[in-house]
N, C-alpha and C. Protein backbone atom coordinates (compact mmCIF):
# COMPACT_ATOMS: atom_id res chain seq x y z
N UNK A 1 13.36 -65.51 -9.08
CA UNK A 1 13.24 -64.08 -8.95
C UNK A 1 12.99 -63.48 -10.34
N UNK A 2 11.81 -62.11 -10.20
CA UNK A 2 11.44 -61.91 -11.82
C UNK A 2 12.22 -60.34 -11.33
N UNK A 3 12.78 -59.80 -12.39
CA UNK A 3 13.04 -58.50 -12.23
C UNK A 3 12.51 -57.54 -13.31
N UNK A 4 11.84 -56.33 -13.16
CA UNK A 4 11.13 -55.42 -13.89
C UNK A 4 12.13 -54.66 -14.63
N UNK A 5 12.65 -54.40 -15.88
CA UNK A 5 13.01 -53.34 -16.42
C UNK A 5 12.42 -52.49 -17.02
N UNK A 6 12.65 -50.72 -17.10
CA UNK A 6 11.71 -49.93 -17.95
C UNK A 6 12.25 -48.49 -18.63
N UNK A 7 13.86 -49.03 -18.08
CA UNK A 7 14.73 -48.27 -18.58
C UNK A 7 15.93 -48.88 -19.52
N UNK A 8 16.93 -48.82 -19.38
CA UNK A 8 18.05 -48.96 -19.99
C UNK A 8 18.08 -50.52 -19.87
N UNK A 9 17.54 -51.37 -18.82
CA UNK A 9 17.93 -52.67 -18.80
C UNK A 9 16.68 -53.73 -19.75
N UNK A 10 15.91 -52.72 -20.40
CA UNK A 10 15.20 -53.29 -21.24
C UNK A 10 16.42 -53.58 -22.77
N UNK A 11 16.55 -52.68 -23.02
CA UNK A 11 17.58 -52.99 -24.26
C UNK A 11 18.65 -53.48 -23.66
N UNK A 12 19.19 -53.48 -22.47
CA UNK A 12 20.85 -53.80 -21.95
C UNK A 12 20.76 -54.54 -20.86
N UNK A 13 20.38 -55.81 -20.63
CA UNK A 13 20.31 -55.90 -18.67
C UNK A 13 21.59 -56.24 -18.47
N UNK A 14 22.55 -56.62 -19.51
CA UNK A 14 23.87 -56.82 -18.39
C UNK A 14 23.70 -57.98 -17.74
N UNK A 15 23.17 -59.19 -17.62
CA UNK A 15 22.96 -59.87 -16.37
C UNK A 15 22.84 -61.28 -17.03
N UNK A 16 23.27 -62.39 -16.77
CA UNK A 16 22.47 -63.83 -16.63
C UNK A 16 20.74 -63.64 -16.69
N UNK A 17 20.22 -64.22 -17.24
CA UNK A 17 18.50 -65.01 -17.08
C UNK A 17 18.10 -65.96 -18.18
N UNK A 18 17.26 -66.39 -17.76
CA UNK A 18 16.55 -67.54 -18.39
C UNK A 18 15.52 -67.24 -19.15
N UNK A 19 14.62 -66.54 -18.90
CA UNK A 19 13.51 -65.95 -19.70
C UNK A 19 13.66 -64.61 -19.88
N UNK A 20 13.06 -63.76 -20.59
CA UNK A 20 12.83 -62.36 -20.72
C UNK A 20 11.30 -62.34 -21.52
N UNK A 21 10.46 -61.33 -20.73
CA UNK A 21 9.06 -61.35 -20.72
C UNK A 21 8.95 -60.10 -21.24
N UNK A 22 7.99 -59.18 -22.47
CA UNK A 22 7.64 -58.26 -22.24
C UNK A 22 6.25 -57.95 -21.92
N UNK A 23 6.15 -56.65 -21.58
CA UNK A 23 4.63 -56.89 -20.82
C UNK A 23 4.50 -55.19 -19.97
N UNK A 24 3.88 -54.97 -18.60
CA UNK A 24 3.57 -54.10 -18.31
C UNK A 24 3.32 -54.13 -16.94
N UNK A 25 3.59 -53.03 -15.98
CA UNK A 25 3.05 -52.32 -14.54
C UNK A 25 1.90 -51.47 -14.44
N UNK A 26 1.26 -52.07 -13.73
CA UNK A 26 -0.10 -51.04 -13.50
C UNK A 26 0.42 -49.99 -12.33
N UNK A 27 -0.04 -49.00 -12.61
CA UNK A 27 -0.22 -47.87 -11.35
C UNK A 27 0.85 -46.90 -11.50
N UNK A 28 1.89 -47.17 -11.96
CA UNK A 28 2.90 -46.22 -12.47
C UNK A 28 3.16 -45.62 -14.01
N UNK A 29 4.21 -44.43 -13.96
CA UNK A 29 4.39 -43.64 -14.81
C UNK A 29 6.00 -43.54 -15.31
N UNK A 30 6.42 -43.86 -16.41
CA UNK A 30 7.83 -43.33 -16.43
C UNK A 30 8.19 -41.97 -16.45
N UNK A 31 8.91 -41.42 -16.07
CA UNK A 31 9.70 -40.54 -16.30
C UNK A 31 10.83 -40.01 -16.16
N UNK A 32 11.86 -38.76 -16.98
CA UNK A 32 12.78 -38.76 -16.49
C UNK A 32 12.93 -37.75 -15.49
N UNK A 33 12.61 -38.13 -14.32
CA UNK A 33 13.08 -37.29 -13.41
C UNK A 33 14.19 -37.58 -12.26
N UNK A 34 14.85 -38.93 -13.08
CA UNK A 34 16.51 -38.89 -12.14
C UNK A 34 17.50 -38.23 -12.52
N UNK A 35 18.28 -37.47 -11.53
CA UNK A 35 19.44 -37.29 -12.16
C UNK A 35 20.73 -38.08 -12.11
N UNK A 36 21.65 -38.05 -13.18
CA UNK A 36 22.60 -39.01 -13.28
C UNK A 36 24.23 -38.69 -13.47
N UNK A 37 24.60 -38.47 -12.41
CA UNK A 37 26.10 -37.99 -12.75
C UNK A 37 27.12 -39.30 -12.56
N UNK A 38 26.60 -40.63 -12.27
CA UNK A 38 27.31 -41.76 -12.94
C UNK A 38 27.46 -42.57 -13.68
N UNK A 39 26.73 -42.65 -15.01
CA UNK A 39 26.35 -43.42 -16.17
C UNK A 39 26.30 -42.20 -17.33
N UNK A 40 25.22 -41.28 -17.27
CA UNK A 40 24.46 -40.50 -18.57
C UNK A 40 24.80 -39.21 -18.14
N UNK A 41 25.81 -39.31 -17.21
CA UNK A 41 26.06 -37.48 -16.53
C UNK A 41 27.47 -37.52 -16.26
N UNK A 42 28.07 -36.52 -15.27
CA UNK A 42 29.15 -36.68 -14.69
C UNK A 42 28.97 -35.02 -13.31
N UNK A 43 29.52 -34.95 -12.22
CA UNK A 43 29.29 -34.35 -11.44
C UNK A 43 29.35 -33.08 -12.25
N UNK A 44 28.64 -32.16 -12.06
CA UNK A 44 28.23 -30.56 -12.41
C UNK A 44 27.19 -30.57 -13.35
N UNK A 45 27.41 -31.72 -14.74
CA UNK A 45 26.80 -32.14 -15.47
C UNK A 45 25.98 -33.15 -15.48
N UNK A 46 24.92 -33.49 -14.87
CA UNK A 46 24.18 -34.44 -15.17
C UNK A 46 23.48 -34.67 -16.10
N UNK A 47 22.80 -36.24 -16.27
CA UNK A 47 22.39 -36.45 -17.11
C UNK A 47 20.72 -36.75 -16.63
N UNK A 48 19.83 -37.33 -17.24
CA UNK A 48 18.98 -37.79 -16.69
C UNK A 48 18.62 -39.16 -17.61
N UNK A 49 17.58 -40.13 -16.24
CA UNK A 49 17.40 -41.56 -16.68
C UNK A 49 15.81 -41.51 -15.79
N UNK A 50 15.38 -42.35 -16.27
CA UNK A 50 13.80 -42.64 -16.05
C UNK A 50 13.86 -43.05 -14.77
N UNK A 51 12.73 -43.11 -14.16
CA UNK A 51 12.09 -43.65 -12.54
C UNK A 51 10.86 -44.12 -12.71
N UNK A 52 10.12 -45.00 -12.22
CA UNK A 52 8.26 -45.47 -12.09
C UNK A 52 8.29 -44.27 -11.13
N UNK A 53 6.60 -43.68 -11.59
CA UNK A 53 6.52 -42.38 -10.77
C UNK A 53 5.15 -43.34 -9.91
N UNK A 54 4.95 -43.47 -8.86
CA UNK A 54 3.48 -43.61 -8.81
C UNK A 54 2.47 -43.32 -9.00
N UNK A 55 1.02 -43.50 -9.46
CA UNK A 55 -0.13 -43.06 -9.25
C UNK A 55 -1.22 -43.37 -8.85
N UNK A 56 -0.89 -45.07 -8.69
CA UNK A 56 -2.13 -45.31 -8.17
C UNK A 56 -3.40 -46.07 -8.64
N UNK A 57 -3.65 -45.81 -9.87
CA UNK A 57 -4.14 -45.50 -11.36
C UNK A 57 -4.12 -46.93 -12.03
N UNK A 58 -5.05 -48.06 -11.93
CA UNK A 58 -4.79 -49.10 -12.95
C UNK A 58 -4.85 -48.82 -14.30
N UNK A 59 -4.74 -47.58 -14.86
CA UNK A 59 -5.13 -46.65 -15.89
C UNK A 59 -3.85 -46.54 -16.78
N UNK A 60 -2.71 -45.70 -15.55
CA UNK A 60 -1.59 -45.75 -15.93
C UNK A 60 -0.72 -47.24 -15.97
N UNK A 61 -0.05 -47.20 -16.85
CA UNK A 61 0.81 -48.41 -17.30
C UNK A 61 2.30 -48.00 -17.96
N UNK A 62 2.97 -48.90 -17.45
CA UNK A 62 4.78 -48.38 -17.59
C UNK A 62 4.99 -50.08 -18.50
N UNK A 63 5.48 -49.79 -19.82
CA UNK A 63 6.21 -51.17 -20.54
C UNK A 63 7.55 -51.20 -20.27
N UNK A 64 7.96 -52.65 -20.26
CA UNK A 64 9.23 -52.73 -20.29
C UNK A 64 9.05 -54.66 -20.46
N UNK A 65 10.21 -55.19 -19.25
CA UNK A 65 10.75 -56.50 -19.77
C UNK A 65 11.12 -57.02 -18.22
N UNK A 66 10.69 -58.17 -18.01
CA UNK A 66 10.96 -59.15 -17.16
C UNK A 66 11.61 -60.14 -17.36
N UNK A 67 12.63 -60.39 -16.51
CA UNK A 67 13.66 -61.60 -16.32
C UNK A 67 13.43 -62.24 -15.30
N UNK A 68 13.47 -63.50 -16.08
CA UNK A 68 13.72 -64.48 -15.07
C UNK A 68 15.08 -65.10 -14.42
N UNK A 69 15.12 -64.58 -13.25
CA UNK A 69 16.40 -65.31 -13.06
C UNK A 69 16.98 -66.38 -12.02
N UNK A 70 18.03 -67.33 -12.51
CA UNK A 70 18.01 -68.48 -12.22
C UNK A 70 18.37 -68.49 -10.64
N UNK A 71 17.70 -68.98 -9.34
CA UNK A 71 18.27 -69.04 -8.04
C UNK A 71 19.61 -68.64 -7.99
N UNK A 72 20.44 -69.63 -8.72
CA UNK A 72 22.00 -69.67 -7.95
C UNK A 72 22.58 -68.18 -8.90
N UNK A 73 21.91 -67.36 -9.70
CA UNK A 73 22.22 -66.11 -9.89
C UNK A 73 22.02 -64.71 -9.45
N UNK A 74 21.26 -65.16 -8.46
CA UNK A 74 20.08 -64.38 -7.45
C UNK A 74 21.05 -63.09 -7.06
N UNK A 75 22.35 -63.85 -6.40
CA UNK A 75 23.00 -62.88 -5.93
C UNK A 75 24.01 -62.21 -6.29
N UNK A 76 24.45 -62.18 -7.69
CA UNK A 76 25.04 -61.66 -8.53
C UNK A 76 24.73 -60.57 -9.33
N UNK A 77 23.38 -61.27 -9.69
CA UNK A 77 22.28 -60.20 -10.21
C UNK A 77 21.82 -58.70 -9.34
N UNK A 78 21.54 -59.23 -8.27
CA UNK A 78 21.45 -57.86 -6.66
C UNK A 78 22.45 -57.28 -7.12
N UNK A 79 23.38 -58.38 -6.71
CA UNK A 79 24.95 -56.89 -6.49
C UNK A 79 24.88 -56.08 -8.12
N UNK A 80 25.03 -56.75 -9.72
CA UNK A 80 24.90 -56.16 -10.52
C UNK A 80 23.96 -55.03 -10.22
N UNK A 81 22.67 -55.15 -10.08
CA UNK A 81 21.70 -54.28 -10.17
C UNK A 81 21.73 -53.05 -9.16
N UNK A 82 22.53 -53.74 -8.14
CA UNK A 82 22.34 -52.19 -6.75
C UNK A 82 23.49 -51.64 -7.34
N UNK A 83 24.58 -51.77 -8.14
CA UNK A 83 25.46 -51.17 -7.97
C UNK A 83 25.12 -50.53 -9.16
N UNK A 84 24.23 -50.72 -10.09
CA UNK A 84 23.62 -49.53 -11.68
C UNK A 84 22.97 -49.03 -11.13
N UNK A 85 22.16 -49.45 -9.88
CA UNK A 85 20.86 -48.18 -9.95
C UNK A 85 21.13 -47.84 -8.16
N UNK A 86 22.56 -47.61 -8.23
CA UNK A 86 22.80 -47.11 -6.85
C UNK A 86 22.75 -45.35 -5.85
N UNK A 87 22.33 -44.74 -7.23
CA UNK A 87 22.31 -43.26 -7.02
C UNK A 87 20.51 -42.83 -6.83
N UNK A 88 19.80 -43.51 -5.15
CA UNK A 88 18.85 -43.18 -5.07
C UNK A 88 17.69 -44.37 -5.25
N UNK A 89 18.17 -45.10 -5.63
CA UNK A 89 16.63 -46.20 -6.11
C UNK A 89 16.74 -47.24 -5.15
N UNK A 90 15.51 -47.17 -5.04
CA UNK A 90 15.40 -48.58 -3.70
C UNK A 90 14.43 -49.46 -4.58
N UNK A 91 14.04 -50.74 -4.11
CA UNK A 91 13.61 -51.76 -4.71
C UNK A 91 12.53 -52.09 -4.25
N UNK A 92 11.59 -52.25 -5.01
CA UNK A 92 10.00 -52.21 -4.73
C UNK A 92 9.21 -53.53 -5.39
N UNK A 93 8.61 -54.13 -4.86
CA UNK A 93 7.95 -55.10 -5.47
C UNK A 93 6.01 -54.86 -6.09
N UNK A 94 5.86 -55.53 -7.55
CA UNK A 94 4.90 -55.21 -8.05
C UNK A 94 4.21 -56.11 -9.11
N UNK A 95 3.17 -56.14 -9.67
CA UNK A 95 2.84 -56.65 -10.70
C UNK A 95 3.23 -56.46 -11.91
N UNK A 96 2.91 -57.63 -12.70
CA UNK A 96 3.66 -57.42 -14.50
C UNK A 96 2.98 -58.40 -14.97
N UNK A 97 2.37 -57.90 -15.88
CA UNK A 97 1.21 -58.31 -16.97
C UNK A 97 1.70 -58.87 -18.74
N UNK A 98 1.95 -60.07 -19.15
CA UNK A 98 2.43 -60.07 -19.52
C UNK A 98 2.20 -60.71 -21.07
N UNK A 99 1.64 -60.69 -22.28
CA UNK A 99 1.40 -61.08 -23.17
C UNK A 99 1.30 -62.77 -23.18
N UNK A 100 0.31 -63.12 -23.21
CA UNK A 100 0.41 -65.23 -23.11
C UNK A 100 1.42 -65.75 -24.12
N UNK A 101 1.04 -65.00 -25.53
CA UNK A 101 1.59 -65.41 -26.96
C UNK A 101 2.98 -65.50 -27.16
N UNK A 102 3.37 -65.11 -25.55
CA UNK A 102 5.37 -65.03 -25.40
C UNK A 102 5.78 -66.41 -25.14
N UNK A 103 4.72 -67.22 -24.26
CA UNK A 103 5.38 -68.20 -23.97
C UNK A 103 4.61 -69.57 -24.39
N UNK A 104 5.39 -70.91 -23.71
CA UNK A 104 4.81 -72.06 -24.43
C UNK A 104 4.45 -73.14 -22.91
N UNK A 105 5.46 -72.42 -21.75
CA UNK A 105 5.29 -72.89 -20.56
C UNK A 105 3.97 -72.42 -19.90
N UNK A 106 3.01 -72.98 -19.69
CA UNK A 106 1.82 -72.40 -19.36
C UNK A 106 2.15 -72.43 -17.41
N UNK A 107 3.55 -72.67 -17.17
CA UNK A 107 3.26 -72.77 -15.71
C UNK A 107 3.40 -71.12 -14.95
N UNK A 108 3.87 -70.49 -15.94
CA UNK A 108 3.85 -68.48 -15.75
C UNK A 108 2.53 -68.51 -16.02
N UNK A 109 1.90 -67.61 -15.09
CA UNK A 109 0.51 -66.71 -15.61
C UNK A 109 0.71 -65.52 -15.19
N UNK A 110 0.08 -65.00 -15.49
CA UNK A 110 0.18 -63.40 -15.79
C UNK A 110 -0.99 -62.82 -14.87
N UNK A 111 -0.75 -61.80 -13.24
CA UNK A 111 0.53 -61.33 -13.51
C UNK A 111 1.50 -61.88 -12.75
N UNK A 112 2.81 -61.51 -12.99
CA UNK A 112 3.88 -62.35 -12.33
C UNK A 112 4.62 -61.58 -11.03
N UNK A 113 4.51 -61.67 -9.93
CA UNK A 113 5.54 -61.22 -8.77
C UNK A 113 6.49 -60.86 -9.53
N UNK A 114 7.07 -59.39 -9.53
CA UNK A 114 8.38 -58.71 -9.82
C UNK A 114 8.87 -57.85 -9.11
N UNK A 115 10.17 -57.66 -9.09
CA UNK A 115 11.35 -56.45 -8.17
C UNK A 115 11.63 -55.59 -9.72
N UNK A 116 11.24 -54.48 -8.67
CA UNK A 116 11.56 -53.82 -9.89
C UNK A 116 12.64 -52.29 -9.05
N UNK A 117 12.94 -51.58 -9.63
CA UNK A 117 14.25 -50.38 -8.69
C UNK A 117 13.37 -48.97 -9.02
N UNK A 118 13.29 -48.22 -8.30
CA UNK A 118 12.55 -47.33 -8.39
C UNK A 118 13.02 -46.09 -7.76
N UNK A 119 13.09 -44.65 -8.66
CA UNK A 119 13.78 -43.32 -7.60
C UNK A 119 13.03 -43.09 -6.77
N UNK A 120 13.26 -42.95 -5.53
CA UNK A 120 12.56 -42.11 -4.16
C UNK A 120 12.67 -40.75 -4.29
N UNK A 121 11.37 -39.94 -4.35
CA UNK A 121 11.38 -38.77 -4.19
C UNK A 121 12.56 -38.24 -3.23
N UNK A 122 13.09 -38.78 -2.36
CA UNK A 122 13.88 -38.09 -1.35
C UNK A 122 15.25 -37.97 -1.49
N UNK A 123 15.43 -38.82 -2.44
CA UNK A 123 17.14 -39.05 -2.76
C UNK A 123 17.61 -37.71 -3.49
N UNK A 124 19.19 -37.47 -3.06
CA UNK A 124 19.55 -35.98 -3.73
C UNK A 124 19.77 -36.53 -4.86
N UNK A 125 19.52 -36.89 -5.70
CA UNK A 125 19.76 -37.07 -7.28
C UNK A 125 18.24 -36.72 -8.10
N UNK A 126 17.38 -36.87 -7.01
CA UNK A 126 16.08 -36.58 -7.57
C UNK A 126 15.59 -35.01 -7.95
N UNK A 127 15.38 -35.04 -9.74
CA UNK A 127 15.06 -33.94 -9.88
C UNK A 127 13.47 -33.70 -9.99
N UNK A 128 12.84 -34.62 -10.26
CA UNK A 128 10.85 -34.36 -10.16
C UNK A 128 10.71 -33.55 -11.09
N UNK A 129 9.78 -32.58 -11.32
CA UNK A 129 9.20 -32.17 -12.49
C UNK A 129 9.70 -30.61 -12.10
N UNK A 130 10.71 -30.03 -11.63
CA UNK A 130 11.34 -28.93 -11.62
C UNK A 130 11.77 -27.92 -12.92
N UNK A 131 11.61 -28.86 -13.61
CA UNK A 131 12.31 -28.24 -15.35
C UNK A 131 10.63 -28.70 -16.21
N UNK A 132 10.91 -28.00 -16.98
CA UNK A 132 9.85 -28.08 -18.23
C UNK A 132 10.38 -29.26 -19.03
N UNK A 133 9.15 -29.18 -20.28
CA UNK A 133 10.00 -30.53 -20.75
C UNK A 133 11.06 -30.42 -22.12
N UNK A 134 11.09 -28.93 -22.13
CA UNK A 134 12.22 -28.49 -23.24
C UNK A 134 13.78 -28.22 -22.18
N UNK A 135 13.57 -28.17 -20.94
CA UNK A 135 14.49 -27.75 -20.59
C UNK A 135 14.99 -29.54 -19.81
N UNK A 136 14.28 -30.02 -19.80
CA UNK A 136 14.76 -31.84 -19.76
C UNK A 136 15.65 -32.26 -20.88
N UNK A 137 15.21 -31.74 -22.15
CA UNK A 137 15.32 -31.93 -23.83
C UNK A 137 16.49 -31.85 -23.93
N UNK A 138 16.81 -30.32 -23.19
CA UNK A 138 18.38 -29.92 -23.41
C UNK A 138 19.30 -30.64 -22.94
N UNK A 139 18.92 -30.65 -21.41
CA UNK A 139 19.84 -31.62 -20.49
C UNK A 139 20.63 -32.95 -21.03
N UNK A 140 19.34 -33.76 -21.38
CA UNK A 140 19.35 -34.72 -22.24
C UNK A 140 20.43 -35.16 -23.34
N UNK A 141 20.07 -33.57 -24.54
CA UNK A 141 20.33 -33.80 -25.52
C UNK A 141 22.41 -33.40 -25.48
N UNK A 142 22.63 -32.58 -24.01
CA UNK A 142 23.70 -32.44 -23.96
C UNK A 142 24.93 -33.11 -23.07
N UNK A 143 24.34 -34.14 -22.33
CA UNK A 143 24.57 -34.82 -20.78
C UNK A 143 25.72 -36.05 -21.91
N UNK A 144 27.10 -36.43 -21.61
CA UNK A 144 27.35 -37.49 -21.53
C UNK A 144 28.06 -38.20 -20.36
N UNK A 145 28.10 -39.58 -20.30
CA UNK A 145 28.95 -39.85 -18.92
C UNK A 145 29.75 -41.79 -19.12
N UNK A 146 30.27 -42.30 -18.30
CA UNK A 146 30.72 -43.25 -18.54
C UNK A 146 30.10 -43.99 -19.31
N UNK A 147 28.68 -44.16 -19.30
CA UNK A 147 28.22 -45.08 -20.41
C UNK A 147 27.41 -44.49 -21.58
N UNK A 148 28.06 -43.34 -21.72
CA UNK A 148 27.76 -43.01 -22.82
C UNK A 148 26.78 -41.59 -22.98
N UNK A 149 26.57 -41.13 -24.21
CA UNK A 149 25.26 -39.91 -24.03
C UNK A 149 24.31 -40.16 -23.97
N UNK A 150 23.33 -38.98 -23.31
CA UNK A 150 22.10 -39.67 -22.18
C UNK A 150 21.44 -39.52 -23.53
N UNK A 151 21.10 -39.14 -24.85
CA UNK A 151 20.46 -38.95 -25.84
C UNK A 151 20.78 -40.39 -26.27
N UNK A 152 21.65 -40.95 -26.23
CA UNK A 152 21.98 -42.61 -26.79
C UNK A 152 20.75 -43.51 -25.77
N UNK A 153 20.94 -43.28 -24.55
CA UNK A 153 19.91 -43.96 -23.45
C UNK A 153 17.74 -43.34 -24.24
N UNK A 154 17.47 -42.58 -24.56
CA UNK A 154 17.01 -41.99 -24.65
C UNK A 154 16.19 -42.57 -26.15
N UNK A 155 17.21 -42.23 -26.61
CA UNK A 155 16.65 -42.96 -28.32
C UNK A 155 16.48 -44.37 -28.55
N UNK A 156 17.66 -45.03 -27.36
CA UNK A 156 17.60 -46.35 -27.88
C UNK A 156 16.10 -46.62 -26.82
N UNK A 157 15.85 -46.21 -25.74
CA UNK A 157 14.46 -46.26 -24.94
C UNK A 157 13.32 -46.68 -25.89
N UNK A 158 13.22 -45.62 -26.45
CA UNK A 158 12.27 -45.07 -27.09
C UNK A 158 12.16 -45.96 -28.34
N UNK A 159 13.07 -46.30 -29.23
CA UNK A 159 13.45 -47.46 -30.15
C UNK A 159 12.75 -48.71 -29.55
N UNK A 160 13.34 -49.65 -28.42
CA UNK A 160 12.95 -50.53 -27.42
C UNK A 160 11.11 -50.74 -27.35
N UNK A 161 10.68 -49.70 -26.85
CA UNK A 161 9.19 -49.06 -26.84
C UNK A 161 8.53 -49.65 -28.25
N UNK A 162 8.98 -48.84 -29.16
CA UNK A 162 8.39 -49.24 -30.50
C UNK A 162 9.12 -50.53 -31.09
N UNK A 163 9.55 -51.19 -30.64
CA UNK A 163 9.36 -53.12 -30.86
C UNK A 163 8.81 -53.61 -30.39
N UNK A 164 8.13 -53.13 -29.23
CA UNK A 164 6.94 -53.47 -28.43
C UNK A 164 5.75 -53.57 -29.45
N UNK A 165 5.64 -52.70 -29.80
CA UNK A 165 4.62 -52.50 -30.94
C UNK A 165 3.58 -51.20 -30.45
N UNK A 166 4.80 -50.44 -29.45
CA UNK A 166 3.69 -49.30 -29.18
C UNK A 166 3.94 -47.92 -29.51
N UNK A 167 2.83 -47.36 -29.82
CA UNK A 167 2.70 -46.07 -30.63
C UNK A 167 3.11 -44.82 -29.55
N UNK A 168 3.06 -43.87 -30.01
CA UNK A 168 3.66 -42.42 -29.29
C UNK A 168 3.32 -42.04 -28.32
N UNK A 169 1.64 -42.44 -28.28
CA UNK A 169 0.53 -41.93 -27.33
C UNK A 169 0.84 -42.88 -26.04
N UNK A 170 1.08 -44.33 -26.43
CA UNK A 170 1.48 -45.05 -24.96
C UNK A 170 2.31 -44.65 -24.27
N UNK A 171 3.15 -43.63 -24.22
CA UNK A 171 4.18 -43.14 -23.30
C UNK A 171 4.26 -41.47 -23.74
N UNK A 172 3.94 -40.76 -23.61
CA UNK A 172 4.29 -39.85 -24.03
C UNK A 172 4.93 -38.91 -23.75
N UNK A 173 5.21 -38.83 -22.70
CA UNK A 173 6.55 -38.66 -22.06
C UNK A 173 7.55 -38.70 -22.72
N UNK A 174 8.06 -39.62 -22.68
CA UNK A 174 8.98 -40.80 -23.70
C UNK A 174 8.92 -39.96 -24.98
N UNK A 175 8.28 -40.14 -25.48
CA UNK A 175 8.45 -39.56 -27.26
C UNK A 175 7.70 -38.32 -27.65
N UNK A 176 7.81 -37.69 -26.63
CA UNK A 176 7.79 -36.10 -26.48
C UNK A 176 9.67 -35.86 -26.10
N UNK A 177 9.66 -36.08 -25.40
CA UNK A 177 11.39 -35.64 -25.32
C UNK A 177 12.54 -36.25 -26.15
N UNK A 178 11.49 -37.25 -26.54
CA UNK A 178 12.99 -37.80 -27.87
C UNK A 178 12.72 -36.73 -29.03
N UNK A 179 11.34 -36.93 -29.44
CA UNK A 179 11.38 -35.44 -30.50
C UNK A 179 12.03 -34.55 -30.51
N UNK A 180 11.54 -34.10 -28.93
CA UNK A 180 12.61 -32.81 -28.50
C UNK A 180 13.86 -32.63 -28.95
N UNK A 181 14.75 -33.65 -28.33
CA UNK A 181 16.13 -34.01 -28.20
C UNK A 181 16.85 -34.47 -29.90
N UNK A 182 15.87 -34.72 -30.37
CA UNK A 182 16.22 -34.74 -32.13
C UNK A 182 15.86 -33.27 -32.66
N UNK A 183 15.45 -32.47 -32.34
CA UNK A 183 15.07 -31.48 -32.84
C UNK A 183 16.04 -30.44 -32.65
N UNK A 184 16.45 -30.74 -31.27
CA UNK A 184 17.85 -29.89 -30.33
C UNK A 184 19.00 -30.54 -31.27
N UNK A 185 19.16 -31.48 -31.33
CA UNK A 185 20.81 -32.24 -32.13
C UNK A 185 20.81 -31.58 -33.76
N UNK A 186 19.96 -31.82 -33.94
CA UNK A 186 19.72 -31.13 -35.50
C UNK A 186 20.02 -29.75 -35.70
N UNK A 187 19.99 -29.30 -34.75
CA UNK A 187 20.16 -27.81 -34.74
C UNK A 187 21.81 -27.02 -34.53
């Protein structure tokens, strides 16, 4: 089983695996339009955390990190994973494209079958593009919750991103609201 990260479990998966791949999803978009009142929030206060948005689009592309993980961890890993991304995300399967120069096993090719967790427009935690992106900034820059402040999720994202080796323009989303959110803390 390969699993897609493109949020927090890129820097953190928490989990057993054998490989870790970085690389990319065609057709989707990150953004933050979850809300989070159990990790980066707390009820009244939420926080927000990223979702794959769809589009459709072999154009658009979402980076992150693939794991491989070992059979007899299969089901440890589920329960880990439904129970982090249990506020709204259902599990979707997709492609992941993945740099050759990562590996030495030529029996992976690229792209690789992956599960990846994804917000449903329908879930009540879902906020969509309701707020501007200064008023995300704030949320953001003021949200903390059991695991910490959503500006910690946020920077270290965005950090993650650029070890990739990718520039501002590949996500911009992403490093439009970290600006933001440094610009808000500073203040």
């Amino acid at each position: 089983m390969w699993i897609f990260g493109y949020g927090s479990l890129v820097w953190r998966p928490d989990f057993a695996y054998m490989m870790r791949l970085e690389g990319y999803v065609k057709g989707y978009k990150r953004r933050f339009f979850q809300l989070s009142e159990d990790h980066r929030g707390v009820p009244g206060k939420p926080g927000r955390v990223v979702s794959l948005i769809p589009t459709n689009s072999d154009n658009d592309v979402v980076w992150g990190a693939a794991y491989l993980i070992k059979d007899s961890d299969q089901n440890t890993v589920r329960h880990i994973l439904d129970e982090r991304e249990k506020d709204g995300y259902t599990i979707i399967k997709t492609k992941f494209y993945f740099l050759d120069n990562q590996i030495t096993d030529h029996s992976f090719n690229s792209p690789l079958d992956v599960e990846s967790y994804l917000a449903h427009s329908d879930n009540p935690f879902w906020a969509g593009e309701t707020a501007s992106m200064e008023q995300i900034a704030t949320q953001i820059a003021f949200a903390e919750g059991p695991s910490g402040k959503n500006s910690e999720y946020l920077f270290k994202l965005a950090d993650a991103m650029r070890r990739m080796a990718l520039d501002d323009s590949a996500d911009e989303h992403l490093f439009t609201l970290e600006r933001l959110v440094r610009q808000i803390l500073k203040q």
